[in-house]
C-alpha atoms as a PDB file:
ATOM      1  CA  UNK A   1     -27.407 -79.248  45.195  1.00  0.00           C
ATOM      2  CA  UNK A   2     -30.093 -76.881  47.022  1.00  0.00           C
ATOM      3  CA  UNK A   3     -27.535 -77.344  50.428  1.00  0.00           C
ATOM      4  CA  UNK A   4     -24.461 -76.405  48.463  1.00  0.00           C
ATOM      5  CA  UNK A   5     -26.215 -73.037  46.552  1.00  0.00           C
ATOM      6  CA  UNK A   6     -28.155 -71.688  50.044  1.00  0.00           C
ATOM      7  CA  UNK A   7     -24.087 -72.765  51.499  1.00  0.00           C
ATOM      8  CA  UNK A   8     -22.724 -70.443  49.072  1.00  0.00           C
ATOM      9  CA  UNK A   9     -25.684 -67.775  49.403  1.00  0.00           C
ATOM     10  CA  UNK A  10     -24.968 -67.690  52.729  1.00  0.00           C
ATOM     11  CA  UNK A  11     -21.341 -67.685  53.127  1.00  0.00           C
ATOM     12  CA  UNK A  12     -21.607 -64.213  50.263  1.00  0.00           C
ATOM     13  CA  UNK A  13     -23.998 -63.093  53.265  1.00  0.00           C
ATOM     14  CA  UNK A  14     -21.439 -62.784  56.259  1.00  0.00           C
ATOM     15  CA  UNK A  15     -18.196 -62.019  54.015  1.00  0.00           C
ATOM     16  CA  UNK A  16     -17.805 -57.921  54.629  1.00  0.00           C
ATOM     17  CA  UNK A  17     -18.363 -56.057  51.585  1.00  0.00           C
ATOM     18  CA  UNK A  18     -15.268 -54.454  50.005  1.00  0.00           C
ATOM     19  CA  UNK A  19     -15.321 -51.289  48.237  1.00  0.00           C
ATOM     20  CA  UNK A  20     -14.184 -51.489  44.964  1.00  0.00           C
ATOM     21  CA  UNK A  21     -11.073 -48.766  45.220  1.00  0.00           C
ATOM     22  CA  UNK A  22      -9.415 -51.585  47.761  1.00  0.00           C
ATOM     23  CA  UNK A  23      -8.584 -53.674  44.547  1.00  0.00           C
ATOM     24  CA  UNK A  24      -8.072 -51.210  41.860  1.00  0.00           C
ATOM     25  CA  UNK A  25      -4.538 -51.926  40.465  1.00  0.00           C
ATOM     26  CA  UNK A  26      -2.454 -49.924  37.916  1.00  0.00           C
ATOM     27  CA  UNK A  27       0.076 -51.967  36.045  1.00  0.00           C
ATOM     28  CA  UNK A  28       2.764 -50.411  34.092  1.00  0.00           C
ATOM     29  CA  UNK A  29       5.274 -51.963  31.640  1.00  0.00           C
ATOM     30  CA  UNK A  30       7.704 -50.909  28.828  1.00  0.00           C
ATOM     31  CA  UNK A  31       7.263 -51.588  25.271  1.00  0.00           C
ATOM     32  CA  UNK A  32      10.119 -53.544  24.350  1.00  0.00           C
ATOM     33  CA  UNK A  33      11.488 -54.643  20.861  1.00  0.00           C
ATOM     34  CA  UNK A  34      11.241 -58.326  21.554  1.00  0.00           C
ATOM     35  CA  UNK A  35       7.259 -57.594  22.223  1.00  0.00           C
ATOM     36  CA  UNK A  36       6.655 -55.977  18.298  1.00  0.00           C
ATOM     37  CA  UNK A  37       5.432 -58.187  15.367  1.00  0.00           C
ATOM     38  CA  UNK A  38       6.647 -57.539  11.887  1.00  0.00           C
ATOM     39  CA  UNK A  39       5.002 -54.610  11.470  1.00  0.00           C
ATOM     40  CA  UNK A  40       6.543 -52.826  14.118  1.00  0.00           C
ATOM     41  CA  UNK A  41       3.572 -52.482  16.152  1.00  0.00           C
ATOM     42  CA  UNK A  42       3.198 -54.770  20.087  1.00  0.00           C
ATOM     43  CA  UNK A  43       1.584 -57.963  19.281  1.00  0.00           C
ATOM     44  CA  UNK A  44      -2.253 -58.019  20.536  1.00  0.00           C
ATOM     45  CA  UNK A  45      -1.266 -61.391  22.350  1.00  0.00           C
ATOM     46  CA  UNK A  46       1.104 -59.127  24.517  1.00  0.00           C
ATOM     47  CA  UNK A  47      -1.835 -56.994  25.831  1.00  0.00           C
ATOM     48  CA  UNK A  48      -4.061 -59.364  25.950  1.00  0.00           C
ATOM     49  CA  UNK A  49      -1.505 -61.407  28.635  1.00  0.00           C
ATOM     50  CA  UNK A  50      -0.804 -57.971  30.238  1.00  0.00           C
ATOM     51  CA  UNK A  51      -4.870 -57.380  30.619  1.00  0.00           C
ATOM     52  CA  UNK A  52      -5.356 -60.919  32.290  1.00  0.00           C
ATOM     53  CA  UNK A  53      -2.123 -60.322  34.719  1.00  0.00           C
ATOM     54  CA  UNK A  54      -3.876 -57.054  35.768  1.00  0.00           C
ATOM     55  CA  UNK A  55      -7.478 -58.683  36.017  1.00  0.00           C
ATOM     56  CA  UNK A  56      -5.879 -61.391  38.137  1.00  0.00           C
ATOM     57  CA  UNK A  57      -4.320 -58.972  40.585  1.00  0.00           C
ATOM     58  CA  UNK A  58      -7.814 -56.906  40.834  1.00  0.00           C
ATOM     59  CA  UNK A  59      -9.754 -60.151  41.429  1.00  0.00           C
ATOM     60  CA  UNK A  60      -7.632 -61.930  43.415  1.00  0.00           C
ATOM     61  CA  UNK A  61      -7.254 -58.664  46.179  1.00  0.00           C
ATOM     62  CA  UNK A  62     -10.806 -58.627  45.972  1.00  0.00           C
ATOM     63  CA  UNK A  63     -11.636 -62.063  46.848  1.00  0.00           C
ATOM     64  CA  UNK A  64      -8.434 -62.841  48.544  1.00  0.00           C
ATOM     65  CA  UNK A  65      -8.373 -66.221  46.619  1.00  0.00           C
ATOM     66  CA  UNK A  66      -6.662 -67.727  44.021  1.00  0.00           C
ATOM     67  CA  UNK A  67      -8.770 -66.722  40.349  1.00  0.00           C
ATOM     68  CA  UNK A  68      -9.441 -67.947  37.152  1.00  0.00           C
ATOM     69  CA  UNK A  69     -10.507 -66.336  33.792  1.00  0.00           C
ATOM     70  CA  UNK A  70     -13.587 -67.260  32.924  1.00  0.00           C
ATOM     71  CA  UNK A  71     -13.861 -65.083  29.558  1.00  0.00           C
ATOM     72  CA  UNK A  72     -12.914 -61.856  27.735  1.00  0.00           C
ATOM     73  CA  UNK A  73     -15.902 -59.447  26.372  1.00  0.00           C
ATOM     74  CA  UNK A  74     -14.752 -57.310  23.438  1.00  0.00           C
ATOM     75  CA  UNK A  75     -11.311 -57.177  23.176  1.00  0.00           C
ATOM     76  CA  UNK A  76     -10.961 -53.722  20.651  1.00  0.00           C
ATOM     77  CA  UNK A  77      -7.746 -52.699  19.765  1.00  0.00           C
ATOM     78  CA  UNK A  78      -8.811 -49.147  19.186  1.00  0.00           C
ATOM     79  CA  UNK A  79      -5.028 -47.351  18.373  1.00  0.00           C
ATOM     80  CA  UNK A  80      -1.645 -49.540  17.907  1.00  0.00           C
ATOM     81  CA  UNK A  81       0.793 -49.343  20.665  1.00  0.00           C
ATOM     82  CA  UNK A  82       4.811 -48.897  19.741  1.00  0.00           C
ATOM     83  CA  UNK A  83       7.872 -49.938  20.776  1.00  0.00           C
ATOM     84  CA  UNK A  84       9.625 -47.756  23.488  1.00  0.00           C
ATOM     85  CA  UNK A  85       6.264 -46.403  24.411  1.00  0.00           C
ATOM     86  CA  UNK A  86       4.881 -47.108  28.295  1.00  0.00           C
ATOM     87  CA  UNK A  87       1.577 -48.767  28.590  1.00  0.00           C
ATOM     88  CA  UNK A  88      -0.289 -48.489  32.166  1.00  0.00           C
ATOM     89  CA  UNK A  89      -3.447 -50.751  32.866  1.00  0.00           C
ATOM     90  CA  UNK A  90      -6.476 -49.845  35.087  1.00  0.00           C
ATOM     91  CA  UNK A  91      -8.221 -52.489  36.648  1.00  0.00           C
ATOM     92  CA  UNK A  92     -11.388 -52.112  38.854  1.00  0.00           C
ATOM     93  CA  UNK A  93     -14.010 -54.673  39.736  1.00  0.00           C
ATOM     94  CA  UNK A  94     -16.779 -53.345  38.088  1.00  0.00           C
ATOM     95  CA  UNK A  95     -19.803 -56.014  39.563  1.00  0.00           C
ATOM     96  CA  UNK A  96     -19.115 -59.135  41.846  1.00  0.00           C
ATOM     97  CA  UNK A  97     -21.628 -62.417  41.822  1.00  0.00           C
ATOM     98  CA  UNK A  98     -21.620 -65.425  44.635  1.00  0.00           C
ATOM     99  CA  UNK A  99     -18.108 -66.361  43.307  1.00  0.00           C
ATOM    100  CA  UNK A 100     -17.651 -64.264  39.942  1.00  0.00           C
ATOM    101  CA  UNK A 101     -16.079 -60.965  39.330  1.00  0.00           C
ATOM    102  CA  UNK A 102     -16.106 -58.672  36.567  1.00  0.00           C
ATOM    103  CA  UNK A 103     -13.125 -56.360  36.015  1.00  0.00           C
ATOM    104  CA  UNK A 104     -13.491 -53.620  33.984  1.00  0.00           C
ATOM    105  CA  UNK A 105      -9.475 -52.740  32.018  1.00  0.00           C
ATOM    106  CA  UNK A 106      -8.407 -49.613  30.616  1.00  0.00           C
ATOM    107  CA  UNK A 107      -5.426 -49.294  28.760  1.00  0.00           C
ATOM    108  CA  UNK A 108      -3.644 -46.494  28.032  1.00  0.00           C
ATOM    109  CA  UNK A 109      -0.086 -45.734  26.235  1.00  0.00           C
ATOM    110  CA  UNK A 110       2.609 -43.274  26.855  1.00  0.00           C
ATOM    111  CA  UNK A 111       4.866 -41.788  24.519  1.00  0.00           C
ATOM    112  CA  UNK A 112       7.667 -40.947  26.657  1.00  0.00           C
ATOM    113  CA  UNK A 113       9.442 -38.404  24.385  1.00  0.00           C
ATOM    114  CA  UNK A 114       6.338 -36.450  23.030  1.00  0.00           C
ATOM    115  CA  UNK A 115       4.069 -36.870  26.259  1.00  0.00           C
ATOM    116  CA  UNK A 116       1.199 -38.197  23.978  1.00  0.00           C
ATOM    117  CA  UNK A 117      -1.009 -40.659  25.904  1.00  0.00           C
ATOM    118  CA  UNK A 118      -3.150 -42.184  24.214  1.00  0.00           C
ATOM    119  CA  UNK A 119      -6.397 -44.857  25.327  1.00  0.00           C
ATOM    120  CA  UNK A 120      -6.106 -48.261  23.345  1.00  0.00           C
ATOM    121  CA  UNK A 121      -8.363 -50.725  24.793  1.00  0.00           C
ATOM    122  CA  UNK A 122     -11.290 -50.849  27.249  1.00  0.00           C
ATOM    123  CA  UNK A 123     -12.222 -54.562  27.680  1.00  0.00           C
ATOM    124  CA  UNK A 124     -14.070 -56.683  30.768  1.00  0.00           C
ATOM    125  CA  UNK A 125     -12.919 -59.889  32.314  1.00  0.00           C
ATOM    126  CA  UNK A 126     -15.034 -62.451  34.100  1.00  0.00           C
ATOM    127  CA  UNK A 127     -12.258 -63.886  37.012  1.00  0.00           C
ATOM    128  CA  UNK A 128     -14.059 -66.884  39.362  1.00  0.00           C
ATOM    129  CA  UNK A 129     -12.408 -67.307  42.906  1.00  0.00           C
ATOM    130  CA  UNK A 130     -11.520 -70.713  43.456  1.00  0.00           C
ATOM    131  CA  UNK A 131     -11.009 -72.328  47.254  1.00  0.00           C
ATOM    132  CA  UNK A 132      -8.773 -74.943  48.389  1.00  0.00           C
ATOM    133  CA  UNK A 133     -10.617 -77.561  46.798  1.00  0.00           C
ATOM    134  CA  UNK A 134     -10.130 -75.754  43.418  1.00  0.00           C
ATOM    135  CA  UNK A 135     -14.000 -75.504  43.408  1.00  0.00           C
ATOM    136  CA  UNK A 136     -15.812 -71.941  42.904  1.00  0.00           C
ATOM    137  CA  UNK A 137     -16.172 -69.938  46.224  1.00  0.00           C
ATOM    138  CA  UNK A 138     -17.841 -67.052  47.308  1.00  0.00           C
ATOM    139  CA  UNK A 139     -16.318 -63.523  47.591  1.00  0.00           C
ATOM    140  CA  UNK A 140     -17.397 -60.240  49.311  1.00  0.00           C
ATOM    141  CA  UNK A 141     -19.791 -58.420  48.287  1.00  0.00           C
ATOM    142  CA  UNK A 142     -19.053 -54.802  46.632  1.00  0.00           C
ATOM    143  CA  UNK A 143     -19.659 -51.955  48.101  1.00  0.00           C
ATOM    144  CA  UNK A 144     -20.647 -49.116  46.087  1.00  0.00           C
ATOM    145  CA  UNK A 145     -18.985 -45.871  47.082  1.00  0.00           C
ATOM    146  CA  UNK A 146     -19.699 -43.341  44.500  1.00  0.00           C
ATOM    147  CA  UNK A 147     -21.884 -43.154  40.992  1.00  0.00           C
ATOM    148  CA  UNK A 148     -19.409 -44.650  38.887  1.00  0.00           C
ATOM    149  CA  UNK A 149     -19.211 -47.224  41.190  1.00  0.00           C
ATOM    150  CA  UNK A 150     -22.793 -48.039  40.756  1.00  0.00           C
ATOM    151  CA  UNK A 151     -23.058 -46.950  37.272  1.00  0.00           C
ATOM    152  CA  UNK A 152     -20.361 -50.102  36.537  1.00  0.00           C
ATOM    153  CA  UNK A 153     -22.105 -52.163  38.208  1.00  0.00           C
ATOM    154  CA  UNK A 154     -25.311 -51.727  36.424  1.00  0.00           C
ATOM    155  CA  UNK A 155     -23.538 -51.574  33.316  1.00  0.00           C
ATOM    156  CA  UNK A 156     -22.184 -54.881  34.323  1.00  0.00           C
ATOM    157  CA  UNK A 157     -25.744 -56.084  34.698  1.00  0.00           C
ATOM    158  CA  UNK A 158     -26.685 -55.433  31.051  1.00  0.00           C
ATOM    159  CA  UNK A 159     -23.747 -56.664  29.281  1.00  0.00           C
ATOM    160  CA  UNK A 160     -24.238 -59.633  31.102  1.00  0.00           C
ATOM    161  CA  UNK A 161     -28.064 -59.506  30.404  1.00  0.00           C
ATOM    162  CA  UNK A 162     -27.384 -59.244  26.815  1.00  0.00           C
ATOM    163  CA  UNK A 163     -24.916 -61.443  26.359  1.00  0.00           C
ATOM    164  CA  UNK A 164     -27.358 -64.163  27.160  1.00  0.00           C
ATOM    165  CA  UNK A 165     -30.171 -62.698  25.139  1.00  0.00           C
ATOM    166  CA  UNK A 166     -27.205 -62.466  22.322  1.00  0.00           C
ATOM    167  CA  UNK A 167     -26.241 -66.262  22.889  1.00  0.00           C
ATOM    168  CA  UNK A 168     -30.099 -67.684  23.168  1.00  0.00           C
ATOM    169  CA  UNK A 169     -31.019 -65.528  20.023  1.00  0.00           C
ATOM    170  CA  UNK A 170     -27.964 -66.848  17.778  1.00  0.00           C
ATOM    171  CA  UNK A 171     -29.146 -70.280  19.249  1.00  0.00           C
ATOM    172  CA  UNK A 172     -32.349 -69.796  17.698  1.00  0.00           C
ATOM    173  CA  UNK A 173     -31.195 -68.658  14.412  1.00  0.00           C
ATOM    174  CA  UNK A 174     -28.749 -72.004  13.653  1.00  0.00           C
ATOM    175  CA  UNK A 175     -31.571 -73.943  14.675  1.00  0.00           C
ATOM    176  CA  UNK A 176     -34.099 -72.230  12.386  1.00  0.00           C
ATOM    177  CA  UNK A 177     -31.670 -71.295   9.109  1.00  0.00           C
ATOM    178  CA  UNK A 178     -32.828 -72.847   5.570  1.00  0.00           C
ATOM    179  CA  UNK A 179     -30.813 -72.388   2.339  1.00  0.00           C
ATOM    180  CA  UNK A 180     -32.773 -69.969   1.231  1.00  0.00           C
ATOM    181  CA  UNK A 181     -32.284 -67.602   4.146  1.00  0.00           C
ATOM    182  CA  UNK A 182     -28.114 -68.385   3.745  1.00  0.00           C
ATOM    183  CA  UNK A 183     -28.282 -68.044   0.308  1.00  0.00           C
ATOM    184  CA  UNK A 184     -30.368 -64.060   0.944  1.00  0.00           C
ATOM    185  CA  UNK A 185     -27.742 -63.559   4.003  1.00  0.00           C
ATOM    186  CA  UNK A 186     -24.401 -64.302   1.878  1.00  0.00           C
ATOM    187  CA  UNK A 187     -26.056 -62.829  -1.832  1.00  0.00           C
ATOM    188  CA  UNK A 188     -24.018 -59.242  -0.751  1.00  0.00           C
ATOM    189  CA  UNK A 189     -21.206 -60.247   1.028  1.00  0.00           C
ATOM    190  CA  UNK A 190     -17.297 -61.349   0.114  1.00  0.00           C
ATOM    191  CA  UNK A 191     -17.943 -65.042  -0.432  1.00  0.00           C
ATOM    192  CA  UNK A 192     -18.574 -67.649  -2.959  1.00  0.00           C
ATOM    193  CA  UNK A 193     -20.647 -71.381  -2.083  1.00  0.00           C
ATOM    194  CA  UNK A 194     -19.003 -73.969  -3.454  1.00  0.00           C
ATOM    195  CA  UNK A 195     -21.300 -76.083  -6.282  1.00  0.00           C
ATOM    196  CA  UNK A 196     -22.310 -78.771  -3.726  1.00  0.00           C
ATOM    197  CA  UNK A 197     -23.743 -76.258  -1.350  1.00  0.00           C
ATOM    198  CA  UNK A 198     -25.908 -74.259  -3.558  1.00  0.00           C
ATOM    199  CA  UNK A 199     -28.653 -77.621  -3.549  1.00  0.00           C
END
């Protein structure tokens, strides 16, 4: 195990670092009908394949290896998007590890009649490189050309440090939870327990 992590550590070492405007990718695709739910509006599950399709191409220039998603920070849907209307995603990897990459996703829509653009989603993806043997491997470095460059990267730092201070906290809380701290956390909210559960 030791071998295979100072390996890895030291194959990150001698792969040149790439800065990160050699894999930013725009990707640009019509609204059609056939992508709309009932309401009219394009179905989340559209973007959300669009996003990974973009993350992929980002990830996979920068490592120049076949990628995996990994996971999908806060996916918010911040304005709908409409039929007709062109939507263009931004990817950019934001913070590389010994085989991980986060790409950072903006989307934006175009409302090819009225020239409105407007910005619907910011979300992250976590893409792994994957080798021949369809096991992790490393990937260059990132070289840090300007402050937004490093700025992303440092963001990229925190949201990852939180995330596990978010997952080891909530891990503490289902471990330590009585009924009567359930029954103070639900006493406000939109729910009713069942008989058998108020014991």
């Amino acid at each position: 195990m030791y071998v295979d992590v100072y390996l890895s550590f030291s194959m990150t070492a001698i792969l040149p670092a790439k800065p990160a405007n050699f894999s930013r990718v725009t990707m640009t695709e019509l609204m059609i009908p056939s992508y709309a739910n009932f309401g009219g509006k394009i179905h989340g599950g559209i973007l959300l394949s669009l996003m990974d399709k973009v993350a992929y191409a980002a990830a996979s220039k920068h490592s120049g290896a076949y990628c995996v998603t990994v996971s999908v920070d806060t996916v918010d849907f911040l304005q709908p998007v409409e039929v007709g209307e062109l939507v263009s995603l931004k990817a950019s990897v934001n913070h590389v590890g010994t085989s991980s990459m986060i790409i950072g996703i903006k989307v934006i829509s175009e409302n090819v009649k009225t020239g409105v653009v407007k910005h619907t989603n910011t979300c992250y993806f976590t893409m792994v490189a994957k080798g021949e043997d369809d096991k992790p491997t490393p990937v260059p470095p990132l070289l840090l050309e300007t402050r937004t460059d490093v700025r992303r990267f440092v963001e990229a730092i925190k949201r990852k440090n939180y995330k596990k201070e978010y997952g080891s906290m909530l891990q503490k809380i289902k471990q330590t939870w009585d009924q009567e701290a359930i029954s103070s956390l639900l006493r406000d909210q939109r729910c009713e327990l069942a008989p058998e559960l108020r014991r």
